[in-house]
N, C-alpha and C. Protein backbone atom coordinates (compact mmCIF):
# COMPACT_ATOMS: atom_id res chain seq x y z
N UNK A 1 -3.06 -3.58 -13.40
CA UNK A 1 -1.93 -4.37 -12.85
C UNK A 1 -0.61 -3.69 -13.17
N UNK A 2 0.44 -3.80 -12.20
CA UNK A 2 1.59 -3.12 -12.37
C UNK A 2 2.00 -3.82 -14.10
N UNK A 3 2.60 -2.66 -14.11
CA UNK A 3 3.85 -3.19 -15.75
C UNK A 3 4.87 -4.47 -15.77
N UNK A 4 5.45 -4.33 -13.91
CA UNK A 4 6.16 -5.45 -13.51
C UNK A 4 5.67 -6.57 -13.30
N UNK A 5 3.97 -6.57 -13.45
CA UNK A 5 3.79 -8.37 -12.96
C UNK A 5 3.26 -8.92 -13.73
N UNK A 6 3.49 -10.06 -14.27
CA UNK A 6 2.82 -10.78 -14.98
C UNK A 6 2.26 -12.12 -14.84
N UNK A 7 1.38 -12.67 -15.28
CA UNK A 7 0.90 -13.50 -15.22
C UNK A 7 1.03 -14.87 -14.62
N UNK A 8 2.68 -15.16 -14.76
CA UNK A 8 3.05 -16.00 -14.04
C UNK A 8 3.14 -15.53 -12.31
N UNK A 9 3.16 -14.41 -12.02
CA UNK A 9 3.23 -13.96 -10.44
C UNK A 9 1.86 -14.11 -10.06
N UNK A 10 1.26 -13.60 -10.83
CA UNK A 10 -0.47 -13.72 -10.24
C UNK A 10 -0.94 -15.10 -10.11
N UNK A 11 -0.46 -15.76 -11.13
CA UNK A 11 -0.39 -17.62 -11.21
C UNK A 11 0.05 -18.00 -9.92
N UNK A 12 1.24 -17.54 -9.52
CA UNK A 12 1.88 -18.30 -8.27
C UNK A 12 1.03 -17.42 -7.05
N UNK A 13 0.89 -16.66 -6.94
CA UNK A 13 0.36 -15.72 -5.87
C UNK A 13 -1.21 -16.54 -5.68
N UNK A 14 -1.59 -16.74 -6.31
CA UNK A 14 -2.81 -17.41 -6.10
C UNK A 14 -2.65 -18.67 -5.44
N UNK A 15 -1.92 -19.60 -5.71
CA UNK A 15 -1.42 -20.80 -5.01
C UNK A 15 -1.18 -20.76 -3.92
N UNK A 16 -0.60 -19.63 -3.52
CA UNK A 16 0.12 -19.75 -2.03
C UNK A 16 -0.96 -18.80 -0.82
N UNK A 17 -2.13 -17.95 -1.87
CA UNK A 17 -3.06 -18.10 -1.44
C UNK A 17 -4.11 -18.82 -0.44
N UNK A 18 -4.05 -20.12 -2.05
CA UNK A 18 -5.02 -21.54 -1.42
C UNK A 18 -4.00 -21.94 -0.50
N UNK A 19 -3.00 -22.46 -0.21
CA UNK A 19 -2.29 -22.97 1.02
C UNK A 19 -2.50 -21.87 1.99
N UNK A 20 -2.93 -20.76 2.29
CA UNK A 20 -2.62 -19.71 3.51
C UNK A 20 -4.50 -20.00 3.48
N UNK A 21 -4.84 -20.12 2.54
CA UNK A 21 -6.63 -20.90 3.11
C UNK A 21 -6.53 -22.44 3.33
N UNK A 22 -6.07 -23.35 3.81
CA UNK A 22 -5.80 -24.22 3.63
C UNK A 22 -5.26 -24.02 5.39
N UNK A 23 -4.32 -23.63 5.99
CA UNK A 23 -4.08 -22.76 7.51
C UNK A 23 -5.20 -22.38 7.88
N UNK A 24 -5.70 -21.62 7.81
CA UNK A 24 -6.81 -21.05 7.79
C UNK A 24 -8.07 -22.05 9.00
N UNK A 25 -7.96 -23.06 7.48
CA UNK A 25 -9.24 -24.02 7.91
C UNK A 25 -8.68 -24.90 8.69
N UNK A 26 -7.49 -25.24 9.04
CA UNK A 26 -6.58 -25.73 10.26
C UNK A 26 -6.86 -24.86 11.53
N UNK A 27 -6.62 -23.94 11.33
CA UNK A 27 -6.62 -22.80 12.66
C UNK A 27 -7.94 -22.48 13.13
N UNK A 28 -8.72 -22.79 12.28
CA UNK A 28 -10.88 -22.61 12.71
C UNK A 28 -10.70 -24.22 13.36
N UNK A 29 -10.19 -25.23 12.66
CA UNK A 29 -10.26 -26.61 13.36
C UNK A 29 -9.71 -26.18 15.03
N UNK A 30 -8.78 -25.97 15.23
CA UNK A 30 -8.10 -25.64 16.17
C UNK A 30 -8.88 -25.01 17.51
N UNK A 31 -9.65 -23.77 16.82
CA UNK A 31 -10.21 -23.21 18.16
C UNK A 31 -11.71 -23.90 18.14
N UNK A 32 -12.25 -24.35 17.37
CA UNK A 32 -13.75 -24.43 17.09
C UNK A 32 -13.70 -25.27 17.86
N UNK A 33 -12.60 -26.90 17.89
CA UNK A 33 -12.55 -28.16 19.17
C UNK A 33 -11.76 -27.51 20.19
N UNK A 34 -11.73 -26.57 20.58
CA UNK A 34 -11.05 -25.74 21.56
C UNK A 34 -9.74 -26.50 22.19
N UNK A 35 -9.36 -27.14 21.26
CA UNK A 35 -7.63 -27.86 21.03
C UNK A 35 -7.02 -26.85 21.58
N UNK A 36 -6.77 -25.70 21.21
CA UNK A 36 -5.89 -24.87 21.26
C UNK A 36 -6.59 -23.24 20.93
N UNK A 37 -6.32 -22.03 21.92
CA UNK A 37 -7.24 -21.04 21.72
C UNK A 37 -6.54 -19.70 21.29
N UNK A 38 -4.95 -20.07 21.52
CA UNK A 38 -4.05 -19.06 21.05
C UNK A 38 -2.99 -19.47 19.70
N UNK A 39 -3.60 -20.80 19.21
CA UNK A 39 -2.22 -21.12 17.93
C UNK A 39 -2.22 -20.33 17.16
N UNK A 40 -3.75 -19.68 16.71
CA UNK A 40 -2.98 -18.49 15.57
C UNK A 40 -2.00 -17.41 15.80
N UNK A 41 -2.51 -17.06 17.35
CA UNK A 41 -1.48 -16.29 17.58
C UNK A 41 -0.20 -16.05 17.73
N UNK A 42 0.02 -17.58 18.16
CA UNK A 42 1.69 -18.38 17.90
C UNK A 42 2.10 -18.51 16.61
N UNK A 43 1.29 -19.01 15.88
CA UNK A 43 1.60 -19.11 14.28
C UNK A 43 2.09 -18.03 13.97
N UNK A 44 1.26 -16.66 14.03
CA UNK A 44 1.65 -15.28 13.49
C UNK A 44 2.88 -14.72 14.09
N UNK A 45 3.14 -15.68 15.66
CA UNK A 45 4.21 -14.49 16.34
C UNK A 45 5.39 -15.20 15.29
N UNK A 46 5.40 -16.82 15.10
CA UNK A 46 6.63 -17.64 14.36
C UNK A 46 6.86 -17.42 12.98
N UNK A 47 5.58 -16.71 12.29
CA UNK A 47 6.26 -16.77 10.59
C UNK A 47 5.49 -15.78 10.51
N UNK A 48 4.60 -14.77 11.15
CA UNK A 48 3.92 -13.50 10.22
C UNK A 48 2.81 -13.96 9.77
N UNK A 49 1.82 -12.59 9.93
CA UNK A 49 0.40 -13.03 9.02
C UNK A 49 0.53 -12.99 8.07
N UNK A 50 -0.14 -13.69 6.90
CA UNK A 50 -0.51 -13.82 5.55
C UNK A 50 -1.09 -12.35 5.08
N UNK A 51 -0.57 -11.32 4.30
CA UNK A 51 -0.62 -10.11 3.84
C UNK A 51 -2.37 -10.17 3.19
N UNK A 52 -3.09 -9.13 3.66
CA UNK A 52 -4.92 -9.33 3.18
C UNK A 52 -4.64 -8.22 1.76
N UNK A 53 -5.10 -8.05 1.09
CA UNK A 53 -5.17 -7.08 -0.19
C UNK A 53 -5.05 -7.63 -1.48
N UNK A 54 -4.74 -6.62 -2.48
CA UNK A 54 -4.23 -6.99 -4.08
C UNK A 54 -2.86 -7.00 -3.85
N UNK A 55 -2.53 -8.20 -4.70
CA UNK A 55 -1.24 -8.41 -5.31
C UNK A 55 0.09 -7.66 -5.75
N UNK A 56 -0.42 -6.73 -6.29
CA UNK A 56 -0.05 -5.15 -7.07
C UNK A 56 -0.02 -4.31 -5.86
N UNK A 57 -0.62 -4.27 -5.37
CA UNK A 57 -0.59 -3.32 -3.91
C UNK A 57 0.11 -3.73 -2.93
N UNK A 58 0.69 -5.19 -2.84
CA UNK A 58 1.87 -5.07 -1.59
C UNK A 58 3.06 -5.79 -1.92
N UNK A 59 3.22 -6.20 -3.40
CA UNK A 59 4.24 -6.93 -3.76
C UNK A 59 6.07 -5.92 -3.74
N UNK A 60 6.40 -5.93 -3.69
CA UNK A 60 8.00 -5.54 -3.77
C UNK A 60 8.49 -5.56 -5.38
N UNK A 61 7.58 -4.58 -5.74
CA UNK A 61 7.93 -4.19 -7.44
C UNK A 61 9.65 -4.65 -7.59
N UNK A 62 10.64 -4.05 -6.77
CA UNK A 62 11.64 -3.73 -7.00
C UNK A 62 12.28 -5.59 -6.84
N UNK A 63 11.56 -6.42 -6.15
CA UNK A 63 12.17 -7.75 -5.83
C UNK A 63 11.29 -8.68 -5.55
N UNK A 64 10.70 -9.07 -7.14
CA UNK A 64 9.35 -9.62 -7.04
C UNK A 64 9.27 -11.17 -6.61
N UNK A 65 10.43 -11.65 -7.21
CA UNK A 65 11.17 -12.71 -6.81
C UNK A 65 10.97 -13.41 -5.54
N UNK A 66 11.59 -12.44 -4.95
CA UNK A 66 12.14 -12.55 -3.92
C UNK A 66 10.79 -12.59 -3.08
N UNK A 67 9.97 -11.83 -3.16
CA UNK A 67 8.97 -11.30 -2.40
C UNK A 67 7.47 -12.47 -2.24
N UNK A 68 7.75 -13.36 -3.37
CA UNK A 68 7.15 -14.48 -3.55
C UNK A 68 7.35 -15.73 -3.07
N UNK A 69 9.09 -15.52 -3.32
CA UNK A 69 10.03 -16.55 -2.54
C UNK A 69 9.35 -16.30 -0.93
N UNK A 70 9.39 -15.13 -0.11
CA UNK A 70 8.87 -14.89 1.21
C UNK A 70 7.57 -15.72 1.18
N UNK A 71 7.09 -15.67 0.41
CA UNK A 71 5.28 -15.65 1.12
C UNK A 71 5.62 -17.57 0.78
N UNK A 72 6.00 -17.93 -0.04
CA UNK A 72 5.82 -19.48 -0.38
C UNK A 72 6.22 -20.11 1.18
N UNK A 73 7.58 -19.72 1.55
CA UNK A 73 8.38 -19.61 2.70
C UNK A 73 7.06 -19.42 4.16
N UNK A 74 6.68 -18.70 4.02
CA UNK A 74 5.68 -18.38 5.46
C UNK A 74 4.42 -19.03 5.02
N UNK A 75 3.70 -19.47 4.04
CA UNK A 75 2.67 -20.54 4.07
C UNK A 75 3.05 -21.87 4.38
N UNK A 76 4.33 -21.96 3.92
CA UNK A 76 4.74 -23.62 4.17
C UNK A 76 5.10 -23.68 5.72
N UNK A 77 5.84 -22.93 6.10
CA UNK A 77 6.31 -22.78 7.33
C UNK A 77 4.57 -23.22 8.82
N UNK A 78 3.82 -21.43 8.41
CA UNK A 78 2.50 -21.50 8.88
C UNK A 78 1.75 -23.08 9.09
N UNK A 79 1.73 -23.60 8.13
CA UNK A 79 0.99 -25.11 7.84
C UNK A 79 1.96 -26.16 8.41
N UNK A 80 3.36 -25.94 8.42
CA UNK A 80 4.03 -27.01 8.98
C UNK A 80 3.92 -27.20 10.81
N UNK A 81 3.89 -25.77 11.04
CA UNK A 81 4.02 -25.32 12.07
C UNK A 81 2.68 -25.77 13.28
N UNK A 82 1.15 -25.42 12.34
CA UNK A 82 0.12 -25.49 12.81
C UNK A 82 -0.48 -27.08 13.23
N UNK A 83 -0.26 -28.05 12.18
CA UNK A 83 -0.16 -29.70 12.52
C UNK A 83 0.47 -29.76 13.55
N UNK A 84 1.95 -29.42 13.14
CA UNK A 84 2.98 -30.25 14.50
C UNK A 84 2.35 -29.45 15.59
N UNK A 85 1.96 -28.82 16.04
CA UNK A 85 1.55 -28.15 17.53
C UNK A 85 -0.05 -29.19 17.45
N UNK A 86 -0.95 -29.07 16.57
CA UNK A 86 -1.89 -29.68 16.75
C UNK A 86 -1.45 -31.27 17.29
N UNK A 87 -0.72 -31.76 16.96
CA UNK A 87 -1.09 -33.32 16.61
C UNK A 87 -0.19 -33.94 17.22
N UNK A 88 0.75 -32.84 18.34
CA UNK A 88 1.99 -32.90 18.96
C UNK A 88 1.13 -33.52 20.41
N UNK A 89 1.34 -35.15 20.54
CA UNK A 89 0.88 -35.51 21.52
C UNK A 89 -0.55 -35.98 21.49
N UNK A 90 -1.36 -35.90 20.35
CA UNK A 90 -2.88 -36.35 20.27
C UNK A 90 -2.75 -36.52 18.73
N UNK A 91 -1.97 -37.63 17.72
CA UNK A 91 -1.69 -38.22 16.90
C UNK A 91 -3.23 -38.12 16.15
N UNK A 92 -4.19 -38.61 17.19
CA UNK A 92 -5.53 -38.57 16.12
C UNK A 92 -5.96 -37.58 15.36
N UNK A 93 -5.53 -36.90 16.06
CA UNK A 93 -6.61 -35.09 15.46
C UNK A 93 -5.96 -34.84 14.10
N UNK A 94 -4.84 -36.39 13.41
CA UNK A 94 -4.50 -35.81 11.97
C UNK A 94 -5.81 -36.27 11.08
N UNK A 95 -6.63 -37.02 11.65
CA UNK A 95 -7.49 -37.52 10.82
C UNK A 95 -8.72 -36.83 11.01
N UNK A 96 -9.22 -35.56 12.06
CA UNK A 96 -9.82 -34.49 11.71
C UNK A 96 -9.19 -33.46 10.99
N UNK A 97 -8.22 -33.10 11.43
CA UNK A 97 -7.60 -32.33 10.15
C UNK A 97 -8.01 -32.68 8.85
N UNK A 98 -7.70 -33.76 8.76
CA UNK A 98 -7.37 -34.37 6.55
C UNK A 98 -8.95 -34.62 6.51
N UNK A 99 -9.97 -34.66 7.21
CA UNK A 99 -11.50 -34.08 6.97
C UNK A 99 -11.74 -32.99 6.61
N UNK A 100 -11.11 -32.03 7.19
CA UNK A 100 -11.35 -30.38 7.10
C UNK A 100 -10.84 -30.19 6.11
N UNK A 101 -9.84 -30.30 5.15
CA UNK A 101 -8.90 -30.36 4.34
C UNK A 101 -9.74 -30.91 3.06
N UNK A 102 -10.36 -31.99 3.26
CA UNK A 102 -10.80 -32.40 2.29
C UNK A 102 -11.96 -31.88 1.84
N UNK A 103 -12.78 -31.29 3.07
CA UNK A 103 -14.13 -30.53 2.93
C UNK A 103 -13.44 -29.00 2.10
N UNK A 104 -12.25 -28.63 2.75
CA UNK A 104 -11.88 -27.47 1.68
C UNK A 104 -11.85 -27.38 0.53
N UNK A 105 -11.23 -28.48 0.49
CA UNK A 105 -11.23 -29.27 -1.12
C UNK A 105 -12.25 -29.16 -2.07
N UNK A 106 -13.36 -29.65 -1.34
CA UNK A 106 -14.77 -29.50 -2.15
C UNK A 106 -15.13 -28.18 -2.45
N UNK A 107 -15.00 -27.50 -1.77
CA UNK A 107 -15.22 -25.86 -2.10
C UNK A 107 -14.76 -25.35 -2.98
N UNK A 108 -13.37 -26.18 -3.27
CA UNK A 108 -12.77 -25.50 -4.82
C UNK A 108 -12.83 -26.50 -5.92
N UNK A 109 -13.77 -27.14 -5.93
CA UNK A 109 -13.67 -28.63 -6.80
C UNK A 109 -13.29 -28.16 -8.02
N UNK A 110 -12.93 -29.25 -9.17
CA UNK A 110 -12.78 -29.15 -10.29
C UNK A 110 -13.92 -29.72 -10.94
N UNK A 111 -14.29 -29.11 -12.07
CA UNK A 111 -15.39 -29.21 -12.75
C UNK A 111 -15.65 -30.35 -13.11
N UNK A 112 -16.92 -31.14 -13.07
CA UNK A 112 -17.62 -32.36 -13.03
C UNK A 112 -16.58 -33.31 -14.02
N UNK A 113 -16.86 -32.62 -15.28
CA UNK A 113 -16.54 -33.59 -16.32
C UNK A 113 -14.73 -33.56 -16.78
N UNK A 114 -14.26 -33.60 -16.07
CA UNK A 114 -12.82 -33.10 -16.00
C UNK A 114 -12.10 -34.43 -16.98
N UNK A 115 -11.09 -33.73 -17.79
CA UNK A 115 -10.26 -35.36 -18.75
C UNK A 115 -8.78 -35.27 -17.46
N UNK A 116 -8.37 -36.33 -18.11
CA UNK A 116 -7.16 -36.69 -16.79
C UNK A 116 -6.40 -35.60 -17.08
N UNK A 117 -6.06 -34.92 -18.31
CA UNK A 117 -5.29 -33.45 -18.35
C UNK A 117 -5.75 -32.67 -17.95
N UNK A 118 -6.95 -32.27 -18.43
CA UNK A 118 -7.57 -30.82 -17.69
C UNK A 118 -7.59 -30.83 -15.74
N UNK A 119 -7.77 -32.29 -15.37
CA UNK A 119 -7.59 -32.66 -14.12
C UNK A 119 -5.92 -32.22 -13.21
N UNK A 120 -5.15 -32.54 -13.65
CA UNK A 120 -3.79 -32.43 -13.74
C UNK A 120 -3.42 -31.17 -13.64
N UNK A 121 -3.87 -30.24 -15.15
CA UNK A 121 -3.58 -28.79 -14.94
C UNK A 121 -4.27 -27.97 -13.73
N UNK A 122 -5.47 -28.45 -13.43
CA UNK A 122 -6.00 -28.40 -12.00
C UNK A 122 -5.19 -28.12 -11.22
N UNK A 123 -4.40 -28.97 -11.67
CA UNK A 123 -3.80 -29.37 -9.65
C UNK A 123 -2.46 -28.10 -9.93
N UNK A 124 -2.50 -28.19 -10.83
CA UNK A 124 -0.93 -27.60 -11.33
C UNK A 124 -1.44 -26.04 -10.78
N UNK A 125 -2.82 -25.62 -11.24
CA UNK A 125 -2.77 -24.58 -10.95
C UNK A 125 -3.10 -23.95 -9.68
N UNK A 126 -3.30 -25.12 -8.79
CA UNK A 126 -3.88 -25.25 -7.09
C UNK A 126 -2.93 -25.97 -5.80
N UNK A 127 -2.35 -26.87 -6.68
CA UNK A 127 -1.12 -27.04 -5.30
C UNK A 127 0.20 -25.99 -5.88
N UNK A 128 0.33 -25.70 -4.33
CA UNK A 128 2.15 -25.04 -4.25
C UNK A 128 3.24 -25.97 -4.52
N UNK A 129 3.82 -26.09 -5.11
CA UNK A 129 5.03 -26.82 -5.10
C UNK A 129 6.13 -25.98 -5.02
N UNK A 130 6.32 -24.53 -4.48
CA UNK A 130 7.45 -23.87 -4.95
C UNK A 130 7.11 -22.87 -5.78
N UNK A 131 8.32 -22.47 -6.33
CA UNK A 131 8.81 -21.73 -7.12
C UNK A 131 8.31 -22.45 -8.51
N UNK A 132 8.12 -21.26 -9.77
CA UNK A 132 7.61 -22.02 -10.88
C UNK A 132 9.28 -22.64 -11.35
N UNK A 133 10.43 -22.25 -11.16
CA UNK A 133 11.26 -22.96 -11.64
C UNK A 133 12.18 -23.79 -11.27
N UNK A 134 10.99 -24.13 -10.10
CA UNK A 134 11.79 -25.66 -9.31
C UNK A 134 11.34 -26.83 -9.96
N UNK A 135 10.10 -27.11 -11.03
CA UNK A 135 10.05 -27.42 -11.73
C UNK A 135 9.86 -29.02 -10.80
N UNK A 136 8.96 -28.99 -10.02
CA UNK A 136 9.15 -29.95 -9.35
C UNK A 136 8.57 -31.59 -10.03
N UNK A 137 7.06 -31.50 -10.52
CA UNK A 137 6.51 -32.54 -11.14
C UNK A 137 7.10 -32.61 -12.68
N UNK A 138 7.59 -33.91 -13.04
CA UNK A 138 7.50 -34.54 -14.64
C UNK A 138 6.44 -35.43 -15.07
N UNK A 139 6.20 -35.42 -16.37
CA UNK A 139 5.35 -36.17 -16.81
C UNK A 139 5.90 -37.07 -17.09
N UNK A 140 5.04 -38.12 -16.94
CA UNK A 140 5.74 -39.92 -17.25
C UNK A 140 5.07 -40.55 -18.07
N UNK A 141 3.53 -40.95 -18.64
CA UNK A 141 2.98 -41.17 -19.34
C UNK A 141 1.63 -40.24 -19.74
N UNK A 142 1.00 -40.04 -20.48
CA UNK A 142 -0.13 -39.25 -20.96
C UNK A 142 -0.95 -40.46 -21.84
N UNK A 143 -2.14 -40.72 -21.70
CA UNK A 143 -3.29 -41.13 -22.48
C UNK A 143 -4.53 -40.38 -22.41
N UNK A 144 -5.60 -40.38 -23.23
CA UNK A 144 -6.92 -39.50 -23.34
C UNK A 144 -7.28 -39.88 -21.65
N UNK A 145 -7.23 -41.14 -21.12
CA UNK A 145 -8.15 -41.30 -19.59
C UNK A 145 -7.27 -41.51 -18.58
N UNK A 146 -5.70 -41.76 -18.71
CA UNK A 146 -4.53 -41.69 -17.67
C UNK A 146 -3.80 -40.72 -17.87
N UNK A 147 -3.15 -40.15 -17.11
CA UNK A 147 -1.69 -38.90 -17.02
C UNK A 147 -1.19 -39.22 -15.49
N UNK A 148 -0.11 -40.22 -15.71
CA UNK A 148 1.09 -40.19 -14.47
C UNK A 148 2.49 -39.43 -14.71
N UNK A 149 2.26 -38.72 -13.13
CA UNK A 149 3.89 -37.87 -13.29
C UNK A 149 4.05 -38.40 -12.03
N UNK A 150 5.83 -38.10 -11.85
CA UNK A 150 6.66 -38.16 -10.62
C UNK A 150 7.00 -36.95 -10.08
N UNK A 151 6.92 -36.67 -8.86
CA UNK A 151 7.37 -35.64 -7.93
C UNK A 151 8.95 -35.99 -7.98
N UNK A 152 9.60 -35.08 -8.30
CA UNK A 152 11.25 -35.02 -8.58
C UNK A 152 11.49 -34.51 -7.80
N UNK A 153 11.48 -33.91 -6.55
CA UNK A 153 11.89 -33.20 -5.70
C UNK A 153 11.06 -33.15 -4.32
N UNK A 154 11.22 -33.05 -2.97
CA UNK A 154 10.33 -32.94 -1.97
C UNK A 154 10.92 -31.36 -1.81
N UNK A 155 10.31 -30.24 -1.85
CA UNK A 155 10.47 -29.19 -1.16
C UNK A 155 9.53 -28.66 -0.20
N UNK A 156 9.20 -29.74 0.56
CA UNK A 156 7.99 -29.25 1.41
C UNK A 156 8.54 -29.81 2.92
N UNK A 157 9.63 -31.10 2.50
CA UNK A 157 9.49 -31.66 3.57
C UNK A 157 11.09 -31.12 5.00
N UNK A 158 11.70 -30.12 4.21
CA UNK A 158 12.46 -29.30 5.41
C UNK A 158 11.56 -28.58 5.97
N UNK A 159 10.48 -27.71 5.65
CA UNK A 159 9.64 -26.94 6.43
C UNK A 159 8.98 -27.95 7.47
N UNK A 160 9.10 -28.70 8.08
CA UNK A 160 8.73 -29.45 8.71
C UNK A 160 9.56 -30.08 9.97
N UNK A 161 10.80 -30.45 8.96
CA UNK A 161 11.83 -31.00 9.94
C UNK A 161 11.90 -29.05 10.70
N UNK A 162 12.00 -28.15 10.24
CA UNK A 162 12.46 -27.25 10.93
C UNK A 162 11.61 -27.26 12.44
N UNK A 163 10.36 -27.65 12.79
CA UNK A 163 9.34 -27.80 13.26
C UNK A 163 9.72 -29.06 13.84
N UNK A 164 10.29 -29.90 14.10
CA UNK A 164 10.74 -31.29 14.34
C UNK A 164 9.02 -32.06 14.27
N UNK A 165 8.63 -31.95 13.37
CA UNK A 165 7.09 -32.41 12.70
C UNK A 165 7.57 -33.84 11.37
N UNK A 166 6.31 -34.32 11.39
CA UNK A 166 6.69 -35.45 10.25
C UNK A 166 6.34 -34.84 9.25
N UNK A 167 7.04 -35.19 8.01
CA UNK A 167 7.09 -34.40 6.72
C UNK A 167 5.67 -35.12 5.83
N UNK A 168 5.35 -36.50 6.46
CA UNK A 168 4.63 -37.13 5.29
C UNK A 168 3.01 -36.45 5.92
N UNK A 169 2.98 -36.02 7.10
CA UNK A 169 1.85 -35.69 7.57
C UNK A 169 1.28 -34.92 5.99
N UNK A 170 2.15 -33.80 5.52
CA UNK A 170 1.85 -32.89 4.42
C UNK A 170 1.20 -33.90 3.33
N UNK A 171 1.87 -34.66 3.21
CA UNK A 171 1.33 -35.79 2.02
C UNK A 171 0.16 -36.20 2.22
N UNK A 172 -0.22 -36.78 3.50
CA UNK A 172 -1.51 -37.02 3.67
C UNK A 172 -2.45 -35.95 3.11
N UNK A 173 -2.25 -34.64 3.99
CA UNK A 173 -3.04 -33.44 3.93
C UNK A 173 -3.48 -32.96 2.33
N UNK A 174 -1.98 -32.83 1.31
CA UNK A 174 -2.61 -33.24 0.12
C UNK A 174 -3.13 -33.69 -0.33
N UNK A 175 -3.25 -34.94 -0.43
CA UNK A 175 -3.94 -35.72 -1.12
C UNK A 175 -5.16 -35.81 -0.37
N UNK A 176 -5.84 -35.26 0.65
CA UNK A 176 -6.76 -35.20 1.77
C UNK A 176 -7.66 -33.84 0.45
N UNK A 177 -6.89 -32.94 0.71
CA UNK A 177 -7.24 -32.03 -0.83
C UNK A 177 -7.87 -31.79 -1.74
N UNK A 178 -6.86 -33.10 -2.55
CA UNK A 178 -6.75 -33.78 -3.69
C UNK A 178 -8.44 -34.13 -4.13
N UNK A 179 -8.74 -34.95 -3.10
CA UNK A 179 -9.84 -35.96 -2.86
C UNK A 179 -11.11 -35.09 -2.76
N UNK A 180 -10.61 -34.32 -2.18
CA UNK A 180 -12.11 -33.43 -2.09
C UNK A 180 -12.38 -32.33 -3.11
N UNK A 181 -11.22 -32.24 -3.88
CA UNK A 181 -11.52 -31.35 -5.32
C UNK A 181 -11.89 -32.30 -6.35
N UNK A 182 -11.79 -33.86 -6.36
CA UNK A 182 -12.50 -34.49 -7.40
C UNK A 182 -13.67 -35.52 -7.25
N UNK A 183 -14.04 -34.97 -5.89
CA UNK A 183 -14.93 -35.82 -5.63
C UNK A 183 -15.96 -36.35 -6.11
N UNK A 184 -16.44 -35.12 -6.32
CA UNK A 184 -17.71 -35.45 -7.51
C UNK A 184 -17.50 -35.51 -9.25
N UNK A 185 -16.32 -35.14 -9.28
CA UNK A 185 -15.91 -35.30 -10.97
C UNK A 185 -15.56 -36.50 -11.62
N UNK A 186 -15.34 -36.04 -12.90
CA UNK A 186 -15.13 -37.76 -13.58
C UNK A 186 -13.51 -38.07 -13.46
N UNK A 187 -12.82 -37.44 -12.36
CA UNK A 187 -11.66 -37.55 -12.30
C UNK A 187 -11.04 -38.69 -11.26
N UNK A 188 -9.97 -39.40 -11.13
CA UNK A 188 -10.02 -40.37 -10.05
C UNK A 188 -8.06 -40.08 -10.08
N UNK A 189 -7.93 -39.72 -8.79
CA UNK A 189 -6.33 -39.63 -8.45
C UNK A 189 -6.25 -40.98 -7.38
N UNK A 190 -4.59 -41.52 -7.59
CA UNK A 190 -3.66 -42.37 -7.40
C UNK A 190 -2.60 -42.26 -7.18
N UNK A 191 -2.07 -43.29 -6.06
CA UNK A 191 -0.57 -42.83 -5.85
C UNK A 191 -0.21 -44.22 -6.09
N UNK A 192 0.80 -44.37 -7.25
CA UNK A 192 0.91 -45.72 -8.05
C UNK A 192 2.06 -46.08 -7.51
N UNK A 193 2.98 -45.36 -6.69
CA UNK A 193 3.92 -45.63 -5.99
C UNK A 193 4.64 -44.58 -5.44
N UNK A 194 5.69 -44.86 -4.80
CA UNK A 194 5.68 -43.66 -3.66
C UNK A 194 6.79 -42.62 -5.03
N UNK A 195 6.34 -41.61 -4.66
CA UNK A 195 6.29 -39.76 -5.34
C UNK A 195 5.61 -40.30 -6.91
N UNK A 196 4.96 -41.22 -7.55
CA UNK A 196 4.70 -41.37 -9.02
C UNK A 196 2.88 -41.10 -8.52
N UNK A 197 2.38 -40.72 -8.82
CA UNK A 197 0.89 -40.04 -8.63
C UNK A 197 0.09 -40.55 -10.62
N UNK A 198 -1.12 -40.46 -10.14
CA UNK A 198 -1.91 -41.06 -11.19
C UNK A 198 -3.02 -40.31 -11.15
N UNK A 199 -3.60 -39.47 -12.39
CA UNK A 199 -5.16 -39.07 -12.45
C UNK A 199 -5.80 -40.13 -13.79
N UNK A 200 -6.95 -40.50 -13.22
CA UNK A 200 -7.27 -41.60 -14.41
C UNK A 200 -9.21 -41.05 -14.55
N UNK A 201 -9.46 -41.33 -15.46
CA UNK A 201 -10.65 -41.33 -15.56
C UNK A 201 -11.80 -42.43 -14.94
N UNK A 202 -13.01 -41.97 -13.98
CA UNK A 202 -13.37 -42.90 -13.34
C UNK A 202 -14.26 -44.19 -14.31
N UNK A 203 -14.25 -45.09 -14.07
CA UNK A 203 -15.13 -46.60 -14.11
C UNK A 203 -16.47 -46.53 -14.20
């Protein structure tokens, strides 16, 4: 690995990863119900393909920052972009989507016996929220079988308006996610009120 990257880049680079797989399984939805047979290709002409390789091999040593800042920027964009054309005029197809989404989900589950922290750092280390120093989620309470935090910030939901798309569609799609990475674990997520989220241990 370069001298310049560390751990926290490979941390975030991986995230924005799972969201550019996360498109992905939107854009197979897309042609597989033959909805639409050219959106990827629209997608790619509006924000660029998602770069295929190592990390170290196409990052911008000189503006690593920055270069991360790009890709967070064109996954959110990509995914905002790909709904609102999907669902632009056939409202239902959000609830095949947040199927597909959730079946993704399962593919990356979190391990069976998960505590509401180890659950949490999960997510921490699998949803995008940004930049690591947007610092978006706080913690609000911690117990051995509950951990509630609040989302302090929406930075997801201008990539959307740019798209004249609904912003909460994304919310769904998360937590569509969410659901399918703890499905089978001893983990149980909640939204205890709107941006305050809950992982509790199941019953």
């Amino acid at each position: 690995m370069s001298a310049f990257l560390g751990p926290i880049h490979v941390w975030l680079y991986n995230k924005i990863k799972i969201q550019n797989a996360m498109v992905d399984v939107i854009l197979d939805l897309a042609e597989k119900k033959e909805y639409s047979q050219d959106l990827r290709v629209r997608t790619d002409e509006q924000y660029g393909a998602f770069p295929e390789g190592n990390l170290e091999d196409l990052i911008d040593t000189g503006n690593i920052h920055g270069w991360l800042q790009e890709k967070v920027s064109l996954v959110e964009g990509r995914m905002a972009y790909a709904v609102t054309e999907l669902v632009k005029g056939n409202p239902d197809r959000l609830a095949e989507i947040e199927a597909a989404i959730s079946e993704f989900g399962r593919t990356i589950s979190a391990d069976k016996d998960v505590t509401a922290r180890s659950a949490y750092d999960y997510l921490e280390n699998t949803l995008l929220n940004g930049m690591p120093c947007d610092r978006v989620n706080a913690l609000i309470e911690e117990t051995e079988d509950k951990l509630v935090w609040r989302q302090t910030q929406d930075i997801h939901g201008s990539y959307w308006q740019q798209v004249n798309g609904d912003p909460s569609n994304y919310d769904t799609l998360r937590e569509a996610l969410i659901r399918g990475i703890f499905e089978d674990t001893s983990a149980e997520f909640l939204q205890a009120q709107d941006q305050q989220y809950e992982l509790r241990r199941r019953l």
